[in-house]
Protein backbone atom coordinates (compact mmCIF):
# COMPACT_ATOMS: atom_id res chain seq x y z
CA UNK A 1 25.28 54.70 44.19
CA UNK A 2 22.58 57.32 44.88
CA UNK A 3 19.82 58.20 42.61
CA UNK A 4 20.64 60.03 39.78
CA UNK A 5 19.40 63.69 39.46
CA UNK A 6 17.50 65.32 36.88
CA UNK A 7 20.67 67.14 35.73
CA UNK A 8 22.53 63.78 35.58
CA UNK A 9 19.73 61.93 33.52
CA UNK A 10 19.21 64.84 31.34
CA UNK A 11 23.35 64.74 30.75
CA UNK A 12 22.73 61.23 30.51
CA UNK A 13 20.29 61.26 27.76
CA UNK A 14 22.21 63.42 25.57
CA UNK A 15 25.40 61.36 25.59
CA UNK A 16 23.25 58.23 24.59
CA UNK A 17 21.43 60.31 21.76
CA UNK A 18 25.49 60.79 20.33
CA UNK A 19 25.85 57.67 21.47
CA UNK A 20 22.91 56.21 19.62
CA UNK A 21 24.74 58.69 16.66
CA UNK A 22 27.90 57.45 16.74
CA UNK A 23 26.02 53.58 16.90
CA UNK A 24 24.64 54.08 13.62
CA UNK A 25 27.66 55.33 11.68
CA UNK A 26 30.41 53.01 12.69
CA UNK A 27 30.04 51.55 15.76
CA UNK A 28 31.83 52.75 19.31
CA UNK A 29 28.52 54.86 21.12
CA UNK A 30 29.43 52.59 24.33
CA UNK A 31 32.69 54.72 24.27
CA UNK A 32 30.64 57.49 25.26
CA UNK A 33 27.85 55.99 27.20
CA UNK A 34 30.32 53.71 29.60
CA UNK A 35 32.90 56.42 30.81
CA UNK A 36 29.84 59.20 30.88
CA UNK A 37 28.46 56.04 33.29
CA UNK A 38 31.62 55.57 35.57
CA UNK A 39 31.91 59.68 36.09
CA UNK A 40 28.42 59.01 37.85
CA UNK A 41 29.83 56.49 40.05
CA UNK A 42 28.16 53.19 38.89
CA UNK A 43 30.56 49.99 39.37
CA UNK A 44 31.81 49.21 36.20
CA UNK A 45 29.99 46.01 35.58
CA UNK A 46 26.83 47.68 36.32
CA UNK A 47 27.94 50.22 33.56
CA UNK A 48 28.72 47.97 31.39
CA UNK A 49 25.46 46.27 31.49
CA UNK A 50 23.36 49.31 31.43
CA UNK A 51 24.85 50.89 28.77
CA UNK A 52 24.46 47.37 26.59
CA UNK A 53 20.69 47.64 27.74
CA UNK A 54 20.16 51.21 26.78
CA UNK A 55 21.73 51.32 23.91
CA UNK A 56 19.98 48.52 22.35
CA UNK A 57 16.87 49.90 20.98
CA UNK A 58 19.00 52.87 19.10
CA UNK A 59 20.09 49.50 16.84
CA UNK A 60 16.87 49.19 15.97
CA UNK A 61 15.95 52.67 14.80
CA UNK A 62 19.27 53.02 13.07
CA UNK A 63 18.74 49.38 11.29
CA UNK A 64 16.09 50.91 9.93
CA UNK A 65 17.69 53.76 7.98
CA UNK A 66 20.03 51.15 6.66
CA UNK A 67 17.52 48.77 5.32
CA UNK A 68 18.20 49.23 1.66
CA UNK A 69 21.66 48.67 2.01
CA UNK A 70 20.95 45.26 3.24
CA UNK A 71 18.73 43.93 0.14
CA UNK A 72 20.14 41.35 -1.68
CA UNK A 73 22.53 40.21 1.12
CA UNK A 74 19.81 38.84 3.29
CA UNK A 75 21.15 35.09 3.62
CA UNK A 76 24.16 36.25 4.30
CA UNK A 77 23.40 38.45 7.23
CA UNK A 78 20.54 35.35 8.45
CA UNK A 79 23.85 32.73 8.34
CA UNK A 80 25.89 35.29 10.48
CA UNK A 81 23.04 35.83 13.36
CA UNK A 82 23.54 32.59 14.98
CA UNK A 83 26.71 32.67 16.17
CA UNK A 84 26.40 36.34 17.01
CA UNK A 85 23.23 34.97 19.23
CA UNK A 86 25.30 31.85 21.10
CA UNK A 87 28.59 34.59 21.24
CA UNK A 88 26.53 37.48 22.90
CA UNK A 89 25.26 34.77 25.65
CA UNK A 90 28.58 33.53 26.37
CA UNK A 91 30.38 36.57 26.68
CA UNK A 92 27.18 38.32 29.28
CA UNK A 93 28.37 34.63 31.00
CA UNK A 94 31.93 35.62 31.53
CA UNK A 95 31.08 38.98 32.15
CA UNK A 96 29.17 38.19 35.15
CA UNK A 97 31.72 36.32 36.38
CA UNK A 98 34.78 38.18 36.14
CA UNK A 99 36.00 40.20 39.35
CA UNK A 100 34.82 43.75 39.51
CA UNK A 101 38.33 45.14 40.05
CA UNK A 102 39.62 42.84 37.07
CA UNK A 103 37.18 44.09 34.45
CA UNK A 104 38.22 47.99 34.93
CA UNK A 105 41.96 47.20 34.71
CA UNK A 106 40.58 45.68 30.77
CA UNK A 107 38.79 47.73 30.02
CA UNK A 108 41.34 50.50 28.38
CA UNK A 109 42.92 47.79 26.57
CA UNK A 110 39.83 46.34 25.11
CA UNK A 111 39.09 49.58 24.02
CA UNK A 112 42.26 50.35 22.19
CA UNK A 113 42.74 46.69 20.83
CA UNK A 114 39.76 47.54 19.23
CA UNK A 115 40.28 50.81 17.91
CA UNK A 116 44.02 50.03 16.82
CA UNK A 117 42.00 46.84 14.93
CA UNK A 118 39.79 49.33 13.29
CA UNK A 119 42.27 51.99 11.90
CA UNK A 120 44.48 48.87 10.17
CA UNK A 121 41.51 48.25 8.44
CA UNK A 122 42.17 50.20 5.42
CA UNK A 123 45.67 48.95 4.45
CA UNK A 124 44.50 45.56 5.52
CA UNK A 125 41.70 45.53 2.86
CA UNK A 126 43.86 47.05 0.40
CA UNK A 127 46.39 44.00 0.76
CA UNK A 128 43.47 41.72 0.56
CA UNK A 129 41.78 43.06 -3.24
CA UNK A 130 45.65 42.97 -4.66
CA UNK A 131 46.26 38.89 -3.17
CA UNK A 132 42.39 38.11 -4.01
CA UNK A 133 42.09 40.54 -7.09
CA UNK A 134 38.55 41.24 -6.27
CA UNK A 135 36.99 44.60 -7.03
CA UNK A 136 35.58 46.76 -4.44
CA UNK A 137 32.01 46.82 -6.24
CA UNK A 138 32.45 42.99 -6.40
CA UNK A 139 32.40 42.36 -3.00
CA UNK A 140 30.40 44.97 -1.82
CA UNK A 141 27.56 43.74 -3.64
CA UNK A 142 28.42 40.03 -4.01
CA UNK A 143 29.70 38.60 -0.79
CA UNK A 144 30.65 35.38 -0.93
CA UNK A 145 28.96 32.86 1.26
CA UNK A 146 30.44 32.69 4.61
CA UNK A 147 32.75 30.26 5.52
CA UNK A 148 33.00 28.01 8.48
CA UNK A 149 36.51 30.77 9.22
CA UNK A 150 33.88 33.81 8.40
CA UNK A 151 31.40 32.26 11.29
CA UNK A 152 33.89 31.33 13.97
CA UNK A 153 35.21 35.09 13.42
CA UNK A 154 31.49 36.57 13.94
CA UNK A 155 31.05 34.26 16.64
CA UNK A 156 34.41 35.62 18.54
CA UNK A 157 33.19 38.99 18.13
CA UNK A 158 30.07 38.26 19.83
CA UNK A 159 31.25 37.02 22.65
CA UNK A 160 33.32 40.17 22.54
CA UNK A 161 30.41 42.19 22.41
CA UNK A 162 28.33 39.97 24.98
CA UNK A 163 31.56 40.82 27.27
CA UNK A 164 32.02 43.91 26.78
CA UNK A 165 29.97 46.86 24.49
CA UNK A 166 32.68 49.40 23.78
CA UNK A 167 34.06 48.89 20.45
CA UNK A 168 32.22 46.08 19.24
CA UNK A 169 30.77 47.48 16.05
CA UNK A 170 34.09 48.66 15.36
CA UNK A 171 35.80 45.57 15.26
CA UNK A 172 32.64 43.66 13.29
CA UNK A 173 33.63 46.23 10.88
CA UNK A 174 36.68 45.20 10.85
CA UNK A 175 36.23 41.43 10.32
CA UNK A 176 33.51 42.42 7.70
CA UNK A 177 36.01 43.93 5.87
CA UNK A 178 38.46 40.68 6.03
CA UNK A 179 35.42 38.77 4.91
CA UNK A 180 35.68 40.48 1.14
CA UNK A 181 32.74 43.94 1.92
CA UNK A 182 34.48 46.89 1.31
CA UNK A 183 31.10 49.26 1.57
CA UNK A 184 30.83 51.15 4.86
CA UNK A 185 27.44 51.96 4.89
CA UNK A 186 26.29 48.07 3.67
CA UNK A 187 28.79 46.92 6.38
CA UNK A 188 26.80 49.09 8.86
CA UNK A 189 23.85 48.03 7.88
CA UNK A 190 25.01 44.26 8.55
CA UNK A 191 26.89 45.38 12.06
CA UNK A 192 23.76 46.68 13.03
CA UNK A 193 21.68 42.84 12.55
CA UNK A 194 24.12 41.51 14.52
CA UNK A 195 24.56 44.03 16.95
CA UNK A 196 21.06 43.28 17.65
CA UNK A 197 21.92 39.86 18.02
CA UNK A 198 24.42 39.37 20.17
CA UNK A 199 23.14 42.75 22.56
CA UNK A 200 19.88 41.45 22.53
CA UNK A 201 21.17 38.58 24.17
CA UNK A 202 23.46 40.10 26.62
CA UNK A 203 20.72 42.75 27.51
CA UNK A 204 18.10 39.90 28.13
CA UNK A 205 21.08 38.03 30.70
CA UNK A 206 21.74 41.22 32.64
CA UNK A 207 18.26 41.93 33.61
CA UNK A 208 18.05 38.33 34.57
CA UNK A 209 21.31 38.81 36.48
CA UNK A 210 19.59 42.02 38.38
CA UNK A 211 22.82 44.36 37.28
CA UNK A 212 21.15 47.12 35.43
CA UNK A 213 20.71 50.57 36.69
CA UNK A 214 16.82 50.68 35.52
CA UNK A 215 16.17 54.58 35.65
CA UNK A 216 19.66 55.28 33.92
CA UNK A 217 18.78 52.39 31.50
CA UNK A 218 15.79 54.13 30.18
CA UNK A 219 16.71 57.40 30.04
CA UNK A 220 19.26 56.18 27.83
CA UNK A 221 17.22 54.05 25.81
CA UNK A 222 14.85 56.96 24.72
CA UNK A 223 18.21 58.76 23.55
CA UNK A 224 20.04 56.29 21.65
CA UNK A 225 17.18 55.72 20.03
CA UNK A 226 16.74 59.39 18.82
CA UNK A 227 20.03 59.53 18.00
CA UNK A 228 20.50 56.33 15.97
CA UNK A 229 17.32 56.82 13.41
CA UNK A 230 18.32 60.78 13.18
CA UNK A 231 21.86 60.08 11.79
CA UNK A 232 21.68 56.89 10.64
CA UNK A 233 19.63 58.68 6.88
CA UNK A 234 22.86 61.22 6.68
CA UNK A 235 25.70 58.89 7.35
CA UNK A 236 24.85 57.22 4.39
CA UNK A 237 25.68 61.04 2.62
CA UNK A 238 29.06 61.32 4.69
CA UNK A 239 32.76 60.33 3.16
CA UNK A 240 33.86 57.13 3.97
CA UNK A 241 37.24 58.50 5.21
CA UNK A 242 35.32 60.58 7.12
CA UNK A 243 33.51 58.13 9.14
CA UNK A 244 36.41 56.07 9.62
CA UNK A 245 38.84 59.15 10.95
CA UNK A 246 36.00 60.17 12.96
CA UNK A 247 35.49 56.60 14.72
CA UNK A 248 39.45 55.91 15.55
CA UNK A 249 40.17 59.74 16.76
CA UNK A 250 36.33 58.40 19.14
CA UNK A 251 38.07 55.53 20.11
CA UNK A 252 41.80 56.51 20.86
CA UNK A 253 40.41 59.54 22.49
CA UNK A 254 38.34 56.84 24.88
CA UNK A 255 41.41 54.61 25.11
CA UNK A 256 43.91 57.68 26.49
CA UNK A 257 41.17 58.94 28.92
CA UNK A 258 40.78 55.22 30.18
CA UNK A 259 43.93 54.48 30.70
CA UNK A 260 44.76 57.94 32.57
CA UNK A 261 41.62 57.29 34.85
């Protein structure tokens, strides 16, 4: 593709600072980032792997805002890094070698698999406090120790998320909330560590690899990281339902315009 022009990078830059946003709430800024990437004609690979690089320092500014909401569940989120580390590096592995022409026919459906994933995620935990007859304040401040099931699950959603950005933190949301957390904003604050995690590792591969866009990388960096430490304070103030109507009406929205295009 040509270089970008100051109009696009300036366009750029304010997707990844909703992005960065959206990151910090509940997961699913790559929704915005990747498509806003493909309208400027990068191959889809290449998208992917930018936006995973650019959007990784916005986890670290909106970690931050959700630091409190992580004390007292410390081991817990240390046990859950390592497969989220090995995960991320396996999936950047398929990713680079999966066809070009293969990865855009997925990518709607990996997009609405994990959308569809995240709006059963209600009823689903519902289900699970009546079978398990634990209380939400139980097990949002009490998780149990993970389980060699709980680590196999984070370590499939890594490689997920090494694969492929869009959607991740929505689906770690997800399996947080099959692993007994019922909490939004502590479950952010957890998705966040290991978005670090298994990005970090995924960003580090694709630079090795020489498939990131560089000037569209940091132009998008500087964004999402605005973005993610602005909102993460007030989506800590926001409804729950809000947060979760606002992320699966994000990704179905994504899904539809994928599938169209």
């Amino acid at each position: 593709m040509t270089a970008p022009t100051a109009l696009q990078l300036t366009v750029i830059a304010l997707i990844s600072a909703v992005g960065g946003a959206v990151n910090s709430i509940a997961g699913g800024g790559t929704l915005l980032t990747f498509p806003a990437l493909l309208g400027l004609g990068v191959p889809a690979i290449a998208a992917n792997a930018t936006s995973t690089v650019a959007l990784w320092p916005g986890s670290f500014a909106s970690m931050w805002g959700y630091r409190r909401e992580l004390v007292g569940i410390e081991r817990w989120a240390a046990r859950l890094a390592v497969p989220s580390l090995v995960g991320g590096l396996v999936g950047a592995g398929l990713l680079r070698i999966t066809p070009e022409d293969r990865f855009r026919a997925l990518v709607p459906w990996l997009v609405f698999g994990a959308t569809l994933l995240f709006a059963l995620q209600g009823p689903v935990m519902r289900w699970l406090k009546q079978r398990l007859n634990v209380t939400a304040t139980a097990s949002a401040t009490r998780p149990v120790t993970p389980t060699a099931a709980m680590l196999v699950g984070q370590f499939a959603v890594a490689i997920y998320g090494g694969y492929f950005g869009a959607g991740a933190g929505i689906v770690m949301l997800a399996v947080f909330g099959l692993m007994g957390l019922t909490n939004i904003h502590q479950m952010n604050g957890l998705k966040n560590i290991n978005g670090i995690c298994f990005n970090g590792v995924a960003a580090i591969t694709f630079a090795l690899m020489g498939i990131v866009n560089w000037p569209i990388a940091l132009v998008m960096a500087l964004g999402s990281s605005v973005g993610g430490f602005a909102m993460s304070g007030l989506a800590q103030r926001v409804p729950q339902a809000w947060v979760r109507h606002a992320v699966t009406v994000i990704g179905v929205t994504s899904a539809i315009w994928l599938f169209l295009r």
